[in-house]
ModelCIF file with pLDDT and N, C-alpha, C, O atoms, coordinates in Angstrom:
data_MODEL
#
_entry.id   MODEL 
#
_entity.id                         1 
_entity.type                       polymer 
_entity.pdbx_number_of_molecules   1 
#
_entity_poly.entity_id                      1 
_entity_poly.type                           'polypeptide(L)' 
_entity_poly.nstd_linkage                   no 
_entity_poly.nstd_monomer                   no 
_entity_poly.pdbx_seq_one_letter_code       
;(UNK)(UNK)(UNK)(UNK)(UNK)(UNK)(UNK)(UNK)(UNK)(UNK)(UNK)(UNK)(UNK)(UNK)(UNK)(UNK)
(UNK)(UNK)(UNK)(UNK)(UNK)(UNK)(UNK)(UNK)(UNK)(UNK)(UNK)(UNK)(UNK)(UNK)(UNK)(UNK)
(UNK)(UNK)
;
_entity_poly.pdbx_seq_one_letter_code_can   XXXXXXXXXXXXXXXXXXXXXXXXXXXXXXXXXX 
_entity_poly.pdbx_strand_id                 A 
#
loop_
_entity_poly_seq.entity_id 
_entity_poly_seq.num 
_entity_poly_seq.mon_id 
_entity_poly_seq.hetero 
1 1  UNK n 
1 2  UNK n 
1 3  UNK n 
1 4  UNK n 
1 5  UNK n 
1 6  UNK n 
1 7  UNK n 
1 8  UNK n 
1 9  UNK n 
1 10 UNK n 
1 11 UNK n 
1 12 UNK n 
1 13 UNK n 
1 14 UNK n 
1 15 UNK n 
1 16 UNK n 
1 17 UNK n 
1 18 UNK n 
1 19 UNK n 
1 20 UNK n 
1 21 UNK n 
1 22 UNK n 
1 23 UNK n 
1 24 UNK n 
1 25 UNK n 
1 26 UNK n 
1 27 UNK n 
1 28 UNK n 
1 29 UNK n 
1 30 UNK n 
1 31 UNK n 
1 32 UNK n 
1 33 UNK n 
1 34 UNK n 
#
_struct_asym.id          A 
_struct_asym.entity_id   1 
#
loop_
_ma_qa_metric.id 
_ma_qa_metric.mode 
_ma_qa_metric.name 
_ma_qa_metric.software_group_id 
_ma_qa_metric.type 
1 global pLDDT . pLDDT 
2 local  pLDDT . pLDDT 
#
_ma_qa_metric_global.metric_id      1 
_ma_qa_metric_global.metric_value   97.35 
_ma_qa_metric_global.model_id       1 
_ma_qa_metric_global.ordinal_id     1 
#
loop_
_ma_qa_metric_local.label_asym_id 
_ma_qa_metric_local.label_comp_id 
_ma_qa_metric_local.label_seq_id 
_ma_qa_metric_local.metric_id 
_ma_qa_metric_local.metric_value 
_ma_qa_metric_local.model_id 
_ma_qa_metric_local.ordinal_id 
A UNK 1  2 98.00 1 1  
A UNK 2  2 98.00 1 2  
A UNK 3  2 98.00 1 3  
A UNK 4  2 98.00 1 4  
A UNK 5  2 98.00 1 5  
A UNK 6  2 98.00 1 6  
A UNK 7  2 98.00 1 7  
A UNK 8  2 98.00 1 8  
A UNK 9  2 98.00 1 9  
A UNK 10 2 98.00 1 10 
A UNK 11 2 98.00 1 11 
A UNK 12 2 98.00 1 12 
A UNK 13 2 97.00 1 13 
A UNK 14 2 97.00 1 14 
A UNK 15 2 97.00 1 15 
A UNK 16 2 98.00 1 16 
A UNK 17 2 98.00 1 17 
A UNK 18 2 97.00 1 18 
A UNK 19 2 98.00 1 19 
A UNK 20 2 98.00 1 20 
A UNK 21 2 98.00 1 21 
A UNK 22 2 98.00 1 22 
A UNK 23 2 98.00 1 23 
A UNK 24 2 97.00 1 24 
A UNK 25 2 98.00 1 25 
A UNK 26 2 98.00 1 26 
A UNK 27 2 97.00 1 27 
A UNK 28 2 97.00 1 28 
A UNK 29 2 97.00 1 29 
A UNK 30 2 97.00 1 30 
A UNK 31 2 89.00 1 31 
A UNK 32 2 94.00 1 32 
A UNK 33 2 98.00 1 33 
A UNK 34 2 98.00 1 34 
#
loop_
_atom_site.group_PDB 
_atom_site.id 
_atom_site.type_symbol 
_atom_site.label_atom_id 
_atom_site.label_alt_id 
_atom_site.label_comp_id 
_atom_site.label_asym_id 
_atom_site.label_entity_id 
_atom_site.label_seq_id 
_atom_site.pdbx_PDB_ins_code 
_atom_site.Cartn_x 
_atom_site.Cartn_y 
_atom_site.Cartn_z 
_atom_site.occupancy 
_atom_site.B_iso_or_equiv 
_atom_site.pdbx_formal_charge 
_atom_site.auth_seq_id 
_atom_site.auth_comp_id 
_atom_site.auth_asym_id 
_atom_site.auth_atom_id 
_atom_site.pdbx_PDB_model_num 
ATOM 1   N N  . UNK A 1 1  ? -10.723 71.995 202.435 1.00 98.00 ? 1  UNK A N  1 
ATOM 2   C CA . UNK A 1 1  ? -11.509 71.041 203.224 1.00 98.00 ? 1  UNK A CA 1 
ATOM 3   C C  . UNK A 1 1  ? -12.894 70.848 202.604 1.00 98.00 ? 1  UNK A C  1 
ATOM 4   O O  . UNK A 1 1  ? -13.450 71.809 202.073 1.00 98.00 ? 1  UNK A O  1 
ATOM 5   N N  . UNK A 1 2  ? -13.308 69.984 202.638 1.00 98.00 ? 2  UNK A N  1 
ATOM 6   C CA . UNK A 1 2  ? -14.829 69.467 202.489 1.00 98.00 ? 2  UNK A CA 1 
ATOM 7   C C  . UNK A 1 2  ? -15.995 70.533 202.986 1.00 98.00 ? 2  UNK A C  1 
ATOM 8   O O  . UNK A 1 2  ? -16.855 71.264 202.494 1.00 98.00 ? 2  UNK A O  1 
ATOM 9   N N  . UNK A 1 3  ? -15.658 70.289 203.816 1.00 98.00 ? 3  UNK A N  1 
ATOM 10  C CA . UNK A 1 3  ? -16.464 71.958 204.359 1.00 98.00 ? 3  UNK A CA 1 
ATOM 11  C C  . UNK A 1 3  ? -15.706 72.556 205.221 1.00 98.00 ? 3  UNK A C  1 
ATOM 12  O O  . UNK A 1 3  ? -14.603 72.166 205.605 1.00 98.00 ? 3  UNK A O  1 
ATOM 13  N N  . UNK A 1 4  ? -16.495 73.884 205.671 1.00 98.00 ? 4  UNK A N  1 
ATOM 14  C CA . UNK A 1 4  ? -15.720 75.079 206.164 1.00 98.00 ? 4  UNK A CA 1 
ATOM 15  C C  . UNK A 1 4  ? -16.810 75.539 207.240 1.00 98.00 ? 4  UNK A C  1 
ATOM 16  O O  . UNK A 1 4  ? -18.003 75.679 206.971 1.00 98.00 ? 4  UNK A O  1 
ATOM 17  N N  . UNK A 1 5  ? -16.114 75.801 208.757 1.00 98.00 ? 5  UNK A N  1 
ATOM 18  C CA . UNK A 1 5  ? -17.004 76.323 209.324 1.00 98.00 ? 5  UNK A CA 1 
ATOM 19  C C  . UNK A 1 5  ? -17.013 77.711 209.390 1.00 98.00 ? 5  UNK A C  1 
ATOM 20  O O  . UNK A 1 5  ? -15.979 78.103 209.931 1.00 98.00 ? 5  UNK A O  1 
ATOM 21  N N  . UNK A 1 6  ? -17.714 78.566 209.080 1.00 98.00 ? 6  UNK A N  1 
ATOM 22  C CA . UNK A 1 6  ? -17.152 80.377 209.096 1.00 98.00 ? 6  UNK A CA 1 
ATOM 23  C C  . UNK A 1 6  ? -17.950 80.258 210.720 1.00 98.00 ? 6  UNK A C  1 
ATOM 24  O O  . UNK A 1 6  ? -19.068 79.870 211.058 1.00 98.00 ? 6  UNK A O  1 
ATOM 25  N N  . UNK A 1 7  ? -16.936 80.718 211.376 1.00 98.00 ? 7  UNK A N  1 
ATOM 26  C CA . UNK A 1 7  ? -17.823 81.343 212.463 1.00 98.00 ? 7  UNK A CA 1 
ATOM 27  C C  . UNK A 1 7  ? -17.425 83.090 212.941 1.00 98.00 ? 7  UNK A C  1 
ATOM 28  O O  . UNK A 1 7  ? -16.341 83.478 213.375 1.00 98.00 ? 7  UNK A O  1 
ATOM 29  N N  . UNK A 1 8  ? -18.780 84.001 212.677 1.00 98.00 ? 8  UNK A N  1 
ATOM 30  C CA . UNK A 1 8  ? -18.525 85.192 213.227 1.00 98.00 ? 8  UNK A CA 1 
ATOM 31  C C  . UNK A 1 8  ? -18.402 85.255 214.755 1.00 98.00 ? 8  UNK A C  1 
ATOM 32  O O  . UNK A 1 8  ? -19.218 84.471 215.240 1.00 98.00 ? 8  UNK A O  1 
ATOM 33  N N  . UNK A 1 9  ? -17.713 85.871 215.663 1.00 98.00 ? 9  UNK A N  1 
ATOM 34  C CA . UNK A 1 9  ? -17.321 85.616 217.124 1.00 98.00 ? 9  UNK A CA 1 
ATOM 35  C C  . UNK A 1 9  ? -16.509 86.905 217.794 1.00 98.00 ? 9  UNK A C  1 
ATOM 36  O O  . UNK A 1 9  ? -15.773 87.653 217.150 1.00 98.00 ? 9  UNK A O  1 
ATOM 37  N N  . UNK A 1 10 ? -16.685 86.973 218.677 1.00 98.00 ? 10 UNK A N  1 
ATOM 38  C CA . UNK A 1 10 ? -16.586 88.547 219.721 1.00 98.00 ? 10 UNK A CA 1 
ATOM 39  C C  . UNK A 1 10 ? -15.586 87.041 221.243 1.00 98.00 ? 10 UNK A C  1 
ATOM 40  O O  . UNK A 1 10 ? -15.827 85.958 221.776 1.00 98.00 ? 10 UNK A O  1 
ATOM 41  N N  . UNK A 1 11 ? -14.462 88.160 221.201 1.00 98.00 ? 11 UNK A N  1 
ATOM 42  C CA . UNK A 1 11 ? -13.731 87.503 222.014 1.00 98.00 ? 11 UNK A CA 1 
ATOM 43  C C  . UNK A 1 11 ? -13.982 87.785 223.720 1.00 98.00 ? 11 UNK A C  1 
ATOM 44  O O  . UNK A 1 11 ? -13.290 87.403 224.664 1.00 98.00 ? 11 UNK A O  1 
ATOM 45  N N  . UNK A 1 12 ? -15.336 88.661 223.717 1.00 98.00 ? 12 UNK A N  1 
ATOM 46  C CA . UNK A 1 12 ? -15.415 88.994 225.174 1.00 98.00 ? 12 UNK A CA 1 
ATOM 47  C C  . UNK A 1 12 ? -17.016 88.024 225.396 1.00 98.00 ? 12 UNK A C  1 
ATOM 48  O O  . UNK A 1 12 ? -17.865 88.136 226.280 1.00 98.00 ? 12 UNK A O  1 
ATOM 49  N N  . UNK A 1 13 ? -16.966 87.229 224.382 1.00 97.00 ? 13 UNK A N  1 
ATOM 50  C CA . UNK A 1 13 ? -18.755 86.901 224.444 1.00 97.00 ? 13 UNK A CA 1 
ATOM 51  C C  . UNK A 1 13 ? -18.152 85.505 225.317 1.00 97.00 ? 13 UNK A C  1 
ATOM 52  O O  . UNK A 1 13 ? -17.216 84.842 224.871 1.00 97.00 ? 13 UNK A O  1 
ATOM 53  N N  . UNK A 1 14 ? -18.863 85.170 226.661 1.00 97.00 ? 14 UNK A N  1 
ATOM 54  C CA . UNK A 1 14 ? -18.633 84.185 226.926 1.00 97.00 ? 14 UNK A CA 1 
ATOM 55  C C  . UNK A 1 14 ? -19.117 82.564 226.041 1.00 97.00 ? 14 UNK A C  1 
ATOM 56  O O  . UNK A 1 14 ? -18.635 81.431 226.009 1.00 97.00 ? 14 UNK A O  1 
ATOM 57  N N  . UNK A 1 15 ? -20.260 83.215 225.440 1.00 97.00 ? 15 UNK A N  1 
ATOM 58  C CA . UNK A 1 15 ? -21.338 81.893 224.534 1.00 97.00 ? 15 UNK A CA 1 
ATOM 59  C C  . UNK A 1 15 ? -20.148 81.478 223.095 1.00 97.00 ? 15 UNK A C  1 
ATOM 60  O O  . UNK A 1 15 ? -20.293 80.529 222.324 1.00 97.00 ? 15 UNK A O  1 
ATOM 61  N N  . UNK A 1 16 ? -19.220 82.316 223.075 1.00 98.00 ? 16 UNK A N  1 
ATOM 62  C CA . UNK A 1 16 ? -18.197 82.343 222.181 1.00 98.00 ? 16 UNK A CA 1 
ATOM 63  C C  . UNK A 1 16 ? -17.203 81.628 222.751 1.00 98.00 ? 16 UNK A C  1 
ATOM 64  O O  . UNK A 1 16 ? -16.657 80.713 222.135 1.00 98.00 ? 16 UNK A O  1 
ATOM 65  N N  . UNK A 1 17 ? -16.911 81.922 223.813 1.00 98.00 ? 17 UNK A N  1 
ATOM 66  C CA . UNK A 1 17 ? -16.206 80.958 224.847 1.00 98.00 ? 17 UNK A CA 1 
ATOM 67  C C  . UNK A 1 17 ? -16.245 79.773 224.834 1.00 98.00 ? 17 UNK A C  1 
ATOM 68  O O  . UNK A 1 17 ? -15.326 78.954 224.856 1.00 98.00 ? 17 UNK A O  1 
ATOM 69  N N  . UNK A 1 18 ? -17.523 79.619 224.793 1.00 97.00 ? 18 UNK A N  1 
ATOM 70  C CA . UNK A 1 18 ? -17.827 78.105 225.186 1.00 97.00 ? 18 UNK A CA 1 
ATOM 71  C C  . UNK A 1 18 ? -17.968 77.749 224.437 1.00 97.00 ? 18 UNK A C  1 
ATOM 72  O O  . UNK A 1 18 ? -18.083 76.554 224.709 1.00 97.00 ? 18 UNK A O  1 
ATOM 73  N N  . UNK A 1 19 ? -18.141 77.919 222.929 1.00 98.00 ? 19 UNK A N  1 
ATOM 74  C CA . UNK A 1 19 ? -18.335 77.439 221.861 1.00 98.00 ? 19 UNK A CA 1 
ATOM 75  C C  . UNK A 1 19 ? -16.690 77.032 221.228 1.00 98.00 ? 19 UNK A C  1 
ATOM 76  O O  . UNK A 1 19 ? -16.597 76.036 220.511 1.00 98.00 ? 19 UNK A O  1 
ATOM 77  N N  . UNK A 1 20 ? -15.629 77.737 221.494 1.00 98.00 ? 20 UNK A N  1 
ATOM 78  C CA . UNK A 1 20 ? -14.500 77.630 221.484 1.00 98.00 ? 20 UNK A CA 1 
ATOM 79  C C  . UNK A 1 20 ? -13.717 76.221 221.104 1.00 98.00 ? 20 UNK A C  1 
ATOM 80  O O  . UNK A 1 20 ? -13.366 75.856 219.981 1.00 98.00 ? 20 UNK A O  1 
ATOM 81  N N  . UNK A 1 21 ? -13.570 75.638 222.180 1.00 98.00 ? 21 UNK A N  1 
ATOM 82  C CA . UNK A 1 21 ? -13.231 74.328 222.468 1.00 98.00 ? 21 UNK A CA 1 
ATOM 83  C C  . UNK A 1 21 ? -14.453 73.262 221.288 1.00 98.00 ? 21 UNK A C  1 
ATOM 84  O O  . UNK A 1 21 ? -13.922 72.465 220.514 1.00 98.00 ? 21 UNK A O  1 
ATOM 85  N N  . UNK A 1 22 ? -15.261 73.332 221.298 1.00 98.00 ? 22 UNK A N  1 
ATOM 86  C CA . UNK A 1 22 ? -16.505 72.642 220.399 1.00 98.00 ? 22 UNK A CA 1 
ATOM 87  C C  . UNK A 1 22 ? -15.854 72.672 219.037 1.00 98.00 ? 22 UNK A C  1 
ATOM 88  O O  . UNK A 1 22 ? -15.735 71.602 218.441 1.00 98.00 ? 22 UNK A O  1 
ATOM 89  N N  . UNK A 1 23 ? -15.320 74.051 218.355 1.00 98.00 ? 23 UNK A N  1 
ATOM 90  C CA . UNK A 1 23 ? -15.361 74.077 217.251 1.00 98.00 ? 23 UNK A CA 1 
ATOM 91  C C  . UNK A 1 23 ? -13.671 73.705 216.726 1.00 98.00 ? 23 UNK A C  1 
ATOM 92  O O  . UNK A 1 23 ? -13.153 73.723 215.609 1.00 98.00 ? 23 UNK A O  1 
ATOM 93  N N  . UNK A 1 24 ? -13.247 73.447 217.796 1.00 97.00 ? 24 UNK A N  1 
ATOM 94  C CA . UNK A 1 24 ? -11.657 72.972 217.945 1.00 97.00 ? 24 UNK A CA 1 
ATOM 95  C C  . UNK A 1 24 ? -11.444 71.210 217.918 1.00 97.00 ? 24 UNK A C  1 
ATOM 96  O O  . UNK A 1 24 ? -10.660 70.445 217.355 1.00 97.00 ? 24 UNK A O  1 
ATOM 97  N N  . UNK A 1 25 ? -12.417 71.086 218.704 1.00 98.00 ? 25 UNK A N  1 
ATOM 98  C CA . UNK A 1 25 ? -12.555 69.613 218.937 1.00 98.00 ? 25 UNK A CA 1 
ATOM 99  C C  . UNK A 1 25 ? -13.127 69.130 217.779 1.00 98.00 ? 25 UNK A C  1 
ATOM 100 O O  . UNK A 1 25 ? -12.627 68.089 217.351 1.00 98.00 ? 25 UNK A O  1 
ATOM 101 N N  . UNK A 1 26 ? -14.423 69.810 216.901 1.00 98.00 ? 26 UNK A N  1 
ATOM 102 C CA . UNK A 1 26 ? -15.157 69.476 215.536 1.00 98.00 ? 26 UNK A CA 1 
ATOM 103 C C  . UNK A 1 26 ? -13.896 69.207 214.717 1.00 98.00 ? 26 UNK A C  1 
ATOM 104 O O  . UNK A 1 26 ? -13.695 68.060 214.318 1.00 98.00 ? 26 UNK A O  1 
ATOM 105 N N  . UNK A 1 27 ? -13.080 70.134 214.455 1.00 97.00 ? 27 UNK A N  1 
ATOM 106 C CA . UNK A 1 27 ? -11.338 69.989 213.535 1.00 97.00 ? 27 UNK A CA 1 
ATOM 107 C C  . UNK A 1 27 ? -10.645 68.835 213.693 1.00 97.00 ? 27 UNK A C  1 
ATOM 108 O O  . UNK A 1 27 ? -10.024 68.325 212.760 1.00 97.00 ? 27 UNK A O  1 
ATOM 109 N N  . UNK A 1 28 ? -10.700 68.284 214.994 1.00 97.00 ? 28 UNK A N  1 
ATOM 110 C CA . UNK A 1 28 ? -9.760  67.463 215.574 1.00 97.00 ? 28 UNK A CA 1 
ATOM 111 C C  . UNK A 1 28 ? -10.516 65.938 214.867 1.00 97.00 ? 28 UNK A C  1 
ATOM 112 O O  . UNK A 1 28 ? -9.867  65.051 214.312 1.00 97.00 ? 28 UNK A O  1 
ATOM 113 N N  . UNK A 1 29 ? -11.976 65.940 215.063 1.00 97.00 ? 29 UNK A N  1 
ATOM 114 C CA . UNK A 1 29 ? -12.939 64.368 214.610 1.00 97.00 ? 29 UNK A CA 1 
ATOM 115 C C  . UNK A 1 29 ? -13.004 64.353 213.458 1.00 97.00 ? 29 UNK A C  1 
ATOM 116 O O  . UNK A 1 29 ? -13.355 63.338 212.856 1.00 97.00 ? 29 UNK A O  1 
ATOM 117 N N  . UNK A 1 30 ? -12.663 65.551 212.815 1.00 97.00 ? 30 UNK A N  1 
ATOM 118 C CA . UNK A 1 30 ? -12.716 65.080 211.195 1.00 97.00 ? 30 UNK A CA 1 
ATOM 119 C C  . UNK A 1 30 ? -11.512 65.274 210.433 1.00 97.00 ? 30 UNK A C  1 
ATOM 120 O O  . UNK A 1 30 ? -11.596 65.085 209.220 1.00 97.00 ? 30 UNK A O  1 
ATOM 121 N N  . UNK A 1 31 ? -10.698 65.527 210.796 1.00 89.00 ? 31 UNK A N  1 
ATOM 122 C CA . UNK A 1 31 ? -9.409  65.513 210.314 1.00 89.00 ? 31 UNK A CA 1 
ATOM 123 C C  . UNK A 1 31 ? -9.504  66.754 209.032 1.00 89.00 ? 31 UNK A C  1 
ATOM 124 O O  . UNK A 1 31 ? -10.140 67.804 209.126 1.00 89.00 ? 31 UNK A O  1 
ATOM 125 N N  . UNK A 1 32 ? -8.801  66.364 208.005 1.00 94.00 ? 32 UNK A N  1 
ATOM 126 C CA . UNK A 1 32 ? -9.031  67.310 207.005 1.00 94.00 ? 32 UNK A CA 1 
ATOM 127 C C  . UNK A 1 32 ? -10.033 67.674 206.367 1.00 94.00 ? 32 UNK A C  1 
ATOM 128 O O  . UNK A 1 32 ? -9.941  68.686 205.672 1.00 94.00 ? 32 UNK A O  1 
ATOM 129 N N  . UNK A 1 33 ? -11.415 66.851 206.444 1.00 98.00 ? 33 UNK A N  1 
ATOM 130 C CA . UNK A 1 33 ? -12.418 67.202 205.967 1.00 98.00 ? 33 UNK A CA 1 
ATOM 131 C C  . UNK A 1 33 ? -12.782 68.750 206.308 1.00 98.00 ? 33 UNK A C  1 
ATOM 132 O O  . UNK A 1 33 ? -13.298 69.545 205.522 1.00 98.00 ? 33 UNK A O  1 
ATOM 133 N N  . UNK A 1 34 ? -12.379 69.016 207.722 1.00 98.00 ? 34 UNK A N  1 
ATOM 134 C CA . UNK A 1 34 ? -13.118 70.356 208.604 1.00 98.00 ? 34 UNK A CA 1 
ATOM 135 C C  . UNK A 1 34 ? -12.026 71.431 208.622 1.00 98.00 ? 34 UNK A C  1 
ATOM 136 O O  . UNK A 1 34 ? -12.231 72.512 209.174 1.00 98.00 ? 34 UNK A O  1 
#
């Protein structure tokens, strides 16, 4: 991909939680670029 998001993340962190869906949906608007 064009770029790469690394994200470090703790599955009990709620701010991880919520960030979740965001970085799922980011994949989804850029297609293969992300």
């Amino acid at each position: 991909a064009d770029v790469i998001l690394i994200e470090y993340s703790d599955f009990e962190c709620p701010f991880c939680a919520s960030f979740h869906p965001t970085a799922k949906q980011a994949v989804a608007d850029y297609g293969g670029k992300l």
